[in-house]
PDB file of N, CA and C in Angstrom:
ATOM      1  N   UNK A   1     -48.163  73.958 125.771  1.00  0.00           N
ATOM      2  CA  UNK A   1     -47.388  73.330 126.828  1.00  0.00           C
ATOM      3  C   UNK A   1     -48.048  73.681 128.162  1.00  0.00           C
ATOM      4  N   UNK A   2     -48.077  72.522 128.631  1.00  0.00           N
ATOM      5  CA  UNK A   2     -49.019  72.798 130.128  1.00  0.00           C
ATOM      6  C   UNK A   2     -47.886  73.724 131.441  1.00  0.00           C
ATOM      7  N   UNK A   3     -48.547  73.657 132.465  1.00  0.00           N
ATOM      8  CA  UNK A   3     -47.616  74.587 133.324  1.00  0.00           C
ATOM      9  C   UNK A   3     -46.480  74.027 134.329  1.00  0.00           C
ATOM     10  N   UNK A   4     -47.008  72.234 133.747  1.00  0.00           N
ATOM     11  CA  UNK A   4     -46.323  71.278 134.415  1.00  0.00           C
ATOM     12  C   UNK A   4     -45.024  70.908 133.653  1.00  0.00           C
ATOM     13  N   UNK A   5     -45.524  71.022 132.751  1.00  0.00           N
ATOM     14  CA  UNK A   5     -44.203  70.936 131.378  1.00  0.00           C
ATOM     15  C   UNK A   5     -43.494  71.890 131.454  1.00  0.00           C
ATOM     16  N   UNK A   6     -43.657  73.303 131.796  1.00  0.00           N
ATOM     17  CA  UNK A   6     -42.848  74.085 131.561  1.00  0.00           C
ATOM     18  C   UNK A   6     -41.924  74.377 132.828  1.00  0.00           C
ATOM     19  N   UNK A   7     -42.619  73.748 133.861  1.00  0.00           N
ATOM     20  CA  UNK A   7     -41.902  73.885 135.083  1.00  0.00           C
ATOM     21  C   UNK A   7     -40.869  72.552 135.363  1.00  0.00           C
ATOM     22  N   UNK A   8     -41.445  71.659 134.695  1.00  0.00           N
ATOM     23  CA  UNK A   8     -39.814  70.653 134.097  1.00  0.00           C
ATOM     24  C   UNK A   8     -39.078  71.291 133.277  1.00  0.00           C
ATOM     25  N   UNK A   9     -39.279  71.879 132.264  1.00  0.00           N
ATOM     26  CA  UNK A   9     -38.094  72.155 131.309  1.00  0.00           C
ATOM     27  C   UNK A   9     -37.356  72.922 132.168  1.00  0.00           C
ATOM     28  N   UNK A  10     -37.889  74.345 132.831  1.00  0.00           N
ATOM     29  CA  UNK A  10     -37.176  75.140 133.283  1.00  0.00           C
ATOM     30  C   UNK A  10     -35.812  74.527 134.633  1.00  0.00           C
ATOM     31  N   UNK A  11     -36.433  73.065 135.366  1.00  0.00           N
ATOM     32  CA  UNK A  11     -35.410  72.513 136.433  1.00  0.00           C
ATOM     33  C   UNK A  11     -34.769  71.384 135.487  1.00  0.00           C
ATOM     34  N   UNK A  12     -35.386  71.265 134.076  1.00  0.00           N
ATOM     35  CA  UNK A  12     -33.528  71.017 133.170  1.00  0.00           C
ATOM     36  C   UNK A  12     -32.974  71.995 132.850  1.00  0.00           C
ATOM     37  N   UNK A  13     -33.362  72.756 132.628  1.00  0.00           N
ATOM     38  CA  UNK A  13     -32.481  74.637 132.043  1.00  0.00           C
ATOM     39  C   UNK A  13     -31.594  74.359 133.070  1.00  0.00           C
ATOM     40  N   UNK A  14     -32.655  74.582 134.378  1.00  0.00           N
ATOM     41  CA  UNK A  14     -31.333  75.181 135.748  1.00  0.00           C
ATOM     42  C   UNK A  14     -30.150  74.126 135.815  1.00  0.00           C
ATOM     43  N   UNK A  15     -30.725  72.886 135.659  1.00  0.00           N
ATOM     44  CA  UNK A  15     -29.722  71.306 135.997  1.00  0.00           C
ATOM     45  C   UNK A  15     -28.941  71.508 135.265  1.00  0.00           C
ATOM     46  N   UNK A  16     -28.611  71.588 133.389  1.00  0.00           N
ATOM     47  CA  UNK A  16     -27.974  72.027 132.492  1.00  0.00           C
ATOM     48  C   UNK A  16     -26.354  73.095 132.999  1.00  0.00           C
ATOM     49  N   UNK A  17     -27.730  74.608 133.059  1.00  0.00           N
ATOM     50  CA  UNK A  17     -26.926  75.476 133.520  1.00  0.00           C
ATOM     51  C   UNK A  17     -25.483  75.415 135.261  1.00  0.00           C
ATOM     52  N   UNK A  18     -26.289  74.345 136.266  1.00  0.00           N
ATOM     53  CA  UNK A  18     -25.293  74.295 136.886  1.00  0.00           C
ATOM     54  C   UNK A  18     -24.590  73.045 136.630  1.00  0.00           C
ATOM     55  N   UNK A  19     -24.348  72.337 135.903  1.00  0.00           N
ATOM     56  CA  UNK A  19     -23.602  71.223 135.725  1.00  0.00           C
ATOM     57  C   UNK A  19     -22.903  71.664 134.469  1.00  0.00           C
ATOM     58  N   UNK A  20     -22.962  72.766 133.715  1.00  0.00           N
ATOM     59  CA  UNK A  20     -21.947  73.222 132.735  1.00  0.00           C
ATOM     60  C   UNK A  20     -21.278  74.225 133.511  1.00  0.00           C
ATOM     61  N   UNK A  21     -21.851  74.928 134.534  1.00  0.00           N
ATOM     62  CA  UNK A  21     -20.742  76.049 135.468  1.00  0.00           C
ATOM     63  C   UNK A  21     -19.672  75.415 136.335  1.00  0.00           C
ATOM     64  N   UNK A  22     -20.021  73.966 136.887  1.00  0.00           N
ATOM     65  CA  UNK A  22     -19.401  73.119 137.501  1.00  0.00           C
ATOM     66  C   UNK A  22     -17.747  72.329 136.546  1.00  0.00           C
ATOM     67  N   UNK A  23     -18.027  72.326 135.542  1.00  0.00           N
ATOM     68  CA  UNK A  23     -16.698  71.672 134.891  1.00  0.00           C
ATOM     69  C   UNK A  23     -16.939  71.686 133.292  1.00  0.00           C
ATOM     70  N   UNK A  24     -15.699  71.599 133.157  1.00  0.00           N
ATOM     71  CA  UNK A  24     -15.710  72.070 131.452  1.00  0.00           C
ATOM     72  C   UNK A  24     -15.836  70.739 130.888  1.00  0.00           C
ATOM     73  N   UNK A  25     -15.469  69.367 131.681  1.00  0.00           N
ATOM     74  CA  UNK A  25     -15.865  67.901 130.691  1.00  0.00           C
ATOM     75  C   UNK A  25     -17.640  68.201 130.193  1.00  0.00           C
ATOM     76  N   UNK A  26     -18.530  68.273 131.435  1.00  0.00           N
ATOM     77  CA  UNK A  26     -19.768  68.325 131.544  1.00  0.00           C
ATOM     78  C   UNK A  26     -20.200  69.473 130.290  1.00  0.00           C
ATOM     79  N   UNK A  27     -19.331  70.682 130.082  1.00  0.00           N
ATOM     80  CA  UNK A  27     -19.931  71.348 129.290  1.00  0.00           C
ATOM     81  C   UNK A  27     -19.671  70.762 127.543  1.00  0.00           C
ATOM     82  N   UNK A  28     -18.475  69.999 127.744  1.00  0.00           N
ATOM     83  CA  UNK A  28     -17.946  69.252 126.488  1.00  0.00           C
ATOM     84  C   UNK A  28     -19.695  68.469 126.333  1.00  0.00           C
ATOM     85  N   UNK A  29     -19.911  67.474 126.909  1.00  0.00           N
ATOM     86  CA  UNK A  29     -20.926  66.351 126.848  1.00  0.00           C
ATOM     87  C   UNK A  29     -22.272  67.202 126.279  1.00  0.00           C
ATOM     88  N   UNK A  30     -22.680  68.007 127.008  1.00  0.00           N
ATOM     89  CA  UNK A  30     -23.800  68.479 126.792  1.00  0.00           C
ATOM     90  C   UNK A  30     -23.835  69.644 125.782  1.00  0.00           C
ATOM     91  N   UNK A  31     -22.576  70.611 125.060  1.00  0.00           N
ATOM     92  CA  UNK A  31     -22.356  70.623 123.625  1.00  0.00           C
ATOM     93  C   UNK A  31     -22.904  69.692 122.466  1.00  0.00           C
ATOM     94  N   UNK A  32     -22.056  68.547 122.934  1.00  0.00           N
ATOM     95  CA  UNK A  32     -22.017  67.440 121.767  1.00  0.00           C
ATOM     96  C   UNK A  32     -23.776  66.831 122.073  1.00  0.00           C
ATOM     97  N   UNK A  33     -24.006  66.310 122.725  1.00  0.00           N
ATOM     98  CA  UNK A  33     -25.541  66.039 123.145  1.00  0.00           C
ATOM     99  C   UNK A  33     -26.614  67.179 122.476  1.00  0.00           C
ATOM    100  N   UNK A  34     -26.497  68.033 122.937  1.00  0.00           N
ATOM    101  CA  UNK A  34     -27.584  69.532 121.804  1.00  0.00           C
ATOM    102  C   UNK A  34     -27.135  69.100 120.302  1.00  0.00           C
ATOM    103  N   UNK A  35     -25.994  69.320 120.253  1.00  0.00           N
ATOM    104  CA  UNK A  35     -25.660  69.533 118.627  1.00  0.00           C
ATOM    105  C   UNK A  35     -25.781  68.139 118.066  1.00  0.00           C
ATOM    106  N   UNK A  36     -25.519  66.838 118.231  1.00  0.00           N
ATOM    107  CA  UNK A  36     -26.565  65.911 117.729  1.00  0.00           C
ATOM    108  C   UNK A  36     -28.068  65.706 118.213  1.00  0.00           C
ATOM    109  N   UNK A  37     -28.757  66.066 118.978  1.00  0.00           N
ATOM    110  CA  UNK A  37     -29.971  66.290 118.516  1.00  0.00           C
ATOM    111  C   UNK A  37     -30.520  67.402 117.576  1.00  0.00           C
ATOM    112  N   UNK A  38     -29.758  67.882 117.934  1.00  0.00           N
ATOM    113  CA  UNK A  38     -30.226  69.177 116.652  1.00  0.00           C
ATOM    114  C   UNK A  38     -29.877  68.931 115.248  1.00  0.00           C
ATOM    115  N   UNK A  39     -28.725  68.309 114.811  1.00  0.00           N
ATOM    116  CA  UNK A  39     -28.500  67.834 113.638  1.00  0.00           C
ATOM    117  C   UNK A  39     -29.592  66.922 113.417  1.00  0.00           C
ATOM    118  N   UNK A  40     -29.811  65.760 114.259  1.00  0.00           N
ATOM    119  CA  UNK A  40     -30.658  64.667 114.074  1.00  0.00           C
ATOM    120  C   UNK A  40     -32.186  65.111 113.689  1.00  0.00           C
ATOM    121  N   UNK A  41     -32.461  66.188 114.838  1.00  0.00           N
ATOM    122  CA  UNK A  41     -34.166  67.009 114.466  1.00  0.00           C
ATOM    123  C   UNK A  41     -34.109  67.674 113.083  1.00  0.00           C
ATOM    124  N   UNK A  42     -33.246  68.584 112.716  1.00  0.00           N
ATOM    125  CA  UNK A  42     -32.533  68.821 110.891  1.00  0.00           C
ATOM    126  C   UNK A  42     -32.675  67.872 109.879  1.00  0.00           C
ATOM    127  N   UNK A  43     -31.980  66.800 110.377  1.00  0.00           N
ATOM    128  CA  UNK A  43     -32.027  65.847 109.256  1.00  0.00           C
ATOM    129  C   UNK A  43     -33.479  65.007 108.927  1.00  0.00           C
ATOM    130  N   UNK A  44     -34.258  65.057 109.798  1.00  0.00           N
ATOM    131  CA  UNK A  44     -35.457  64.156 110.046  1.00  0.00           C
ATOM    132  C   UNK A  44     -36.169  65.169 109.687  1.00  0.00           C
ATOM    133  N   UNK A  45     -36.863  66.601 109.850  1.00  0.00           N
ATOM    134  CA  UNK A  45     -38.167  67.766 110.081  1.00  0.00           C
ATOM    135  C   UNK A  45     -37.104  68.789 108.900  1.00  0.00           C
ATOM    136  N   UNK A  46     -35.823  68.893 108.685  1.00  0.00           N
ATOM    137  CA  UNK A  46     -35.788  70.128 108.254  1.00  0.00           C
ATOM    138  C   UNK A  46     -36.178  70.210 107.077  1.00  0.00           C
ATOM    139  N   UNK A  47     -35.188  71.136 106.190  1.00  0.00           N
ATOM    140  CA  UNK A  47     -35.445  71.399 104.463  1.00  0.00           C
ATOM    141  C   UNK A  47     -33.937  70.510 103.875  1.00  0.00           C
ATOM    142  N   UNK A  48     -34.289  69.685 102.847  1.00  0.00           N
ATOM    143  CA  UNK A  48     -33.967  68.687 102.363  1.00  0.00           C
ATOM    144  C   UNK A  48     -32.640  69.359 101.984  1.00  0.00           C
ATOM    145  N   UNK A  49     -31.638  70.467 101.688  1.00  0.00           N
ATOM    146  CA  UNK A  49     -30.947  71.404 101.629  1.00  0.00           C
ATOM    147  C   UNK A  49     -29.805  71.174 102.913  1.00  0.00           C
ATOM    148  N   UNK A  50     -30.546  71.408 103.669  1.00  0.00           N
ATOM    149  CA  UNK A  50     -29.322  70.825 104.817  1.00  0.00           C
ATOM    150  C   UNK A  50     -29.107  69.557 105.233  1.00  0.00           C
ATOM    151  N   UNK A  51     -29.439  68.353 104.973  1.00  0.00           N
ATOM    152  CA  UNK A  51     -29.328  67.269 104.954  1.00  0.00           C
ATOM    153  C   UNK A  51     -28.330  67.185 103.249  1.00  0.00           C
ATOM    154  N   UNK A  52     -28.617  67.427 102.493  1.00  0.00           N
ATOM    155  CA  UNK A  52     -27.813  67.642 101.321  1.00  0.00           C
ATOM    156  C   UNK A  52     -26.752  67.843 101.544  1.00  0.00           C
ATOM    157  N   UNK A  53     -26.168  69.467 102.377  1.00  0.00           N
ATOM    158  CA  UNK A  53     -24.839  70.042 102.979  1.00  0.00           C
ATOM    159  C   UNK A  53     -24.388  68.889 103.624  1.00  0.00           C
ATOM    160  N   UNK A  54     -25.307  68.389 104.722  1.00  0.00           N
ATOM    161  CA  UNK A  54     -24.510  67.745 105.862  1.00  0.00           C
ATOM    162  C   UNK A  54     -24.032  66.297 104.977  1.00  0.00           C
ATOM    163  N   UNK A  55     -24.384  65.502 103.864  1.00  0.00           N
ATOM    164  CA  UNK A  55     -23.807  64.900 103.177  1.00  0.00           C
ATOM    165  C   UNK A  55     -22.602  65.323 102.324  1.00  0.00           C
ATOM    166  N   UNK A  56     -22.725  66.501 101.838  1.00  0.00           N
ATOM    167  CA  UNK A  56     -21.736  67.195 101.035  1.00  0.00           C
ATOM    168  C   UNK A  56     -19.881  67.705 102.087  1.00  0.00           C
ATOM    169  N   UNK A  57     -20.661  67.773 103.064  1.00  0.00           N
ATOM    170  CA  UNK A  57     -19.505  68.076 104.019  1.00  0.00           C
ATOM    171  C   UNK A  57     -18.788  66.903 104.570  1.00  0.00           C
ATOM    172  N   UNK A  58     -19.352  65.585 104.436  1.00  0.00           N
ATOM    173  CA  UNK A  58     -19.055  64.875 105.337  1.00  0.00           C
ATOM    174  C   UNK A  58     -18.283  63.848 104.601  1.00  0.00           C
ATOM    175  N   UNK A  59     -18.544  64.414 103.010  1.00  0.00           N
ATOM    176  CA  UNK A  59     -18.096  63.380 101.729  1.00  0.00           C
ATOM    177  C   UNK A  59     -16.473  63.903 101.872  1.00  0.00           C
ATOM    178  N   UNK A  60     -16.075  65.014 102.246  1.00  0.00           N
ATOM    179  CA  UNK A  60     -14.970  66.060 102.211  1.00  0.00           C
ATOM    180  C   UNK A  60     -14.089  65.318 103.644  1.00  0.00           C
ATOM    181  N   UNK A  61     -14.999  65.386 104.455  1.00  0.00           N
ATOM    182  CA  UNK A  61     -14.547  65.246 106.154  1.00  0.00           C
ATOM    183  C   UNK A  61     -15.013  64.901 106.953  1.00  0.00           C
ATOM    184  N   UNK A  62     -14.599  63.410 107.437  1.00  0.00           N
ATOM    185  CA  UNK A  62     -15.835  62.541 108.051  1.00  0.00           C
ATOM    186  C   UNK A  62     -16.615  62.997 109.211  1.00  0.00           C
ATOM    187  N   UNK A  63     -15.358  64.030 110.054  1.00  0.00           N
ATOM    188  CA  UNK A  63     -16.443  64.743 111.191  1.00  0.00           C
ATOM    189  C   UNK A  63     -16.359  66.434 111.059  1.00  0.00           C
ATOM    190  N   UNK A  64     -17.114  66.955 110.111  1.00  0.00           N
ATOM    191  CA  UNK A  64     -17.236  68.256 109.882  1.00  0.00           C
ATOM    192  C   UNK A  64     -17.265  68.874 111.084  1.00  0.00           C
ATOM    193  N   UNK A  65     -18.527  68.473 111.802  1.00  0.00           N
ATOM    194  CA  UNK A  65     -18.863  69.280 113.051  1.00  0.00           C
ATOM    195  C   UNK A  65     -18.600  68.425 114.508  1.00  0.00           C
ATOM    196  N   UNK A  66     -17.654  67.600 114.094  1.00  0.00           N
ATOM    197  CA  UNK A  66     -17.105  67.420 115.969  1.00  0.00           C
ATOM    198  C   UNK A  66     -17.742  65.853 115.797  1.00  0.00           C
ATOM    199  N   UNK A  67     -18.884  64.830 115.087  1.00  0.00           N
ATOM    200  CA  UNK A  67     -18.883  63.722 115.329  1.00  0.00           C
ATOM    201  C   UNK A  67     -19.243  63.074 114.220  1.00  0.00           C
ATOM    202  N   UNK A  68     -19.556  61.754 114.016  1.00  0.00           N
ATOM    203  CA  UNK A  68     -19.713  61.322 112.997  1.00  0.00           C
ATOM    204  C   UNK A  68     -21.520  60.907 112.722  1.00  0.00           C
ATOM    205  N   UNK A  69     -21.936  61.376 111.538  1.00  0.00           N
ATOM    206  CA  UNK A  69     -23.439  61.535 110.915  1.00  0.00           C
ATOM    207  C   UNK A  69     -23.544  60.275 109.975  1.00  0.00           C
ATOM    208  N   UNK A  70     -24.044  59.183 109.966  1.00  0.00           N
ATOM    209  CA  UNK A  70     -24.397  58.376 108.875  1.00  0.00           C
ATOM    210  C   UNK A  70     -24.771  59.113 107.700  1.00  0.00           C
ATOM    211  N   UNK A  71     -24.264  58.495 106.412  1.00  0.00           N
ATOM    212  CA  UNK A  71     -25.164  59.673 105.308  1.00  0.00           C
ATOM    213  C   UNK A  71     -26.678  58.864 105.087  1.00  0.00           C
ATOM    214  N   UNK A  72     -27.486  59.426 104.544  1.00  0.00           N
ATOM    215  CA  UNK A  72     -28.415  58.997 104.749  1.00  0.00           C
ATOM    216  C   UNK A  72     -28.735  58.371 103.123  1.00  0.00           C
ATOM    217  N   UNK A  73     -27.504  58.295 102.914  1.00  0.00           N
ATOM    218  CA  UNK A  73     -27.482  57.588 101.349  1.00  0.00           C
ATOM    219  C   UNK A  73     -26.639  56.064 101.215  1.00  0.00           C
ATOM    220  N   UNK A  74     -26.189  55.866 102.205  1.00  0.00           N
ATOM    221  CA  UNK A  74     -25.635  54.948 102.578  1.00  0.00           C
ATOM    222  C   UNK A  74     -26.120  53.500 103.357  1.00  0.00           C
ATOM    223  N   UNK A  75     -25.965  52.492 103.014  1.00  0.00           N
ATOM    224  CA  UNK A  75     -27.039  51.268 102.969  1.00  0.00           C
ATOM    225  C   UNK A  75     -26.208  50.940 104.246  1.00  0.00           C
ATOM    226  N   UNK A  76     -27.514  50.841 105.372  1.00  0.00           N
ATOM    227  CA  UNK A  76     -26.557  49.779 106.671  1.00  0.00           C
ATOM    228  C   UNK A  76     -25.703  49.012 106.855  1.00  0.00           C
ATOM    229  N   UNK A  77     -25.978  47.887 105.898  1.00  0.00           N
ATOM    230  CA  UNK A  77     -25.583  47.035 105.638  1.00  0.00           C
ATOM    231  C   UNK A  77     -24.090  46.674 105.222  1.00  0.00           C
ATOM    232  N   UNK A  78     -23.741  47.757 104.561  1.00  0.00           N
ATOM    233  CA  UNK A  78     -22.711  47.830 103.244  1.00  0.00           C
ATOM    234  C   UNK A  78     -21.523  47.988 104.646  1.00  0.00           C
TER     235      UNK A  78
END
């Protein structure tokens, strides 16, 4: 990572950090925003194991973790 890259990430860190100290909606949004990309980077790069769970959980309860995950066994279409 160049020194230009890292000096963006760090003025989203800070942007992040004061717009979640500012109000608790903002910290709601940007919860839910991390935790589906992070599910999404999981389901796409991880170990085939947690994509398994996150189907197994979701067969139980459509929003295990706060939103709703397409299974990835499930035809668009249908």
């Amino acid at each position: 990572m160049s020194q230009k890259d890292e000096q963006a990430s760090e003025k989203h860190v800070y942007e992040i950090l004061t717009l979640t100290s500012s109000s608790r909606s903002y910290v709601h949004v940007c919860v839910l925003a991390v935790s589906k990309r992070l599910v999404h980077h999981l389901l796409n790069d991880g170990n085939l194991v947690f994509g398994n769970e996150i189907s197994y959980a979701t067969s139980r309860s459509p929003e295990p973790i706060g939103f709703s995950i397409p299974s990835p066994y499930q035809n668009s279409s249908s």
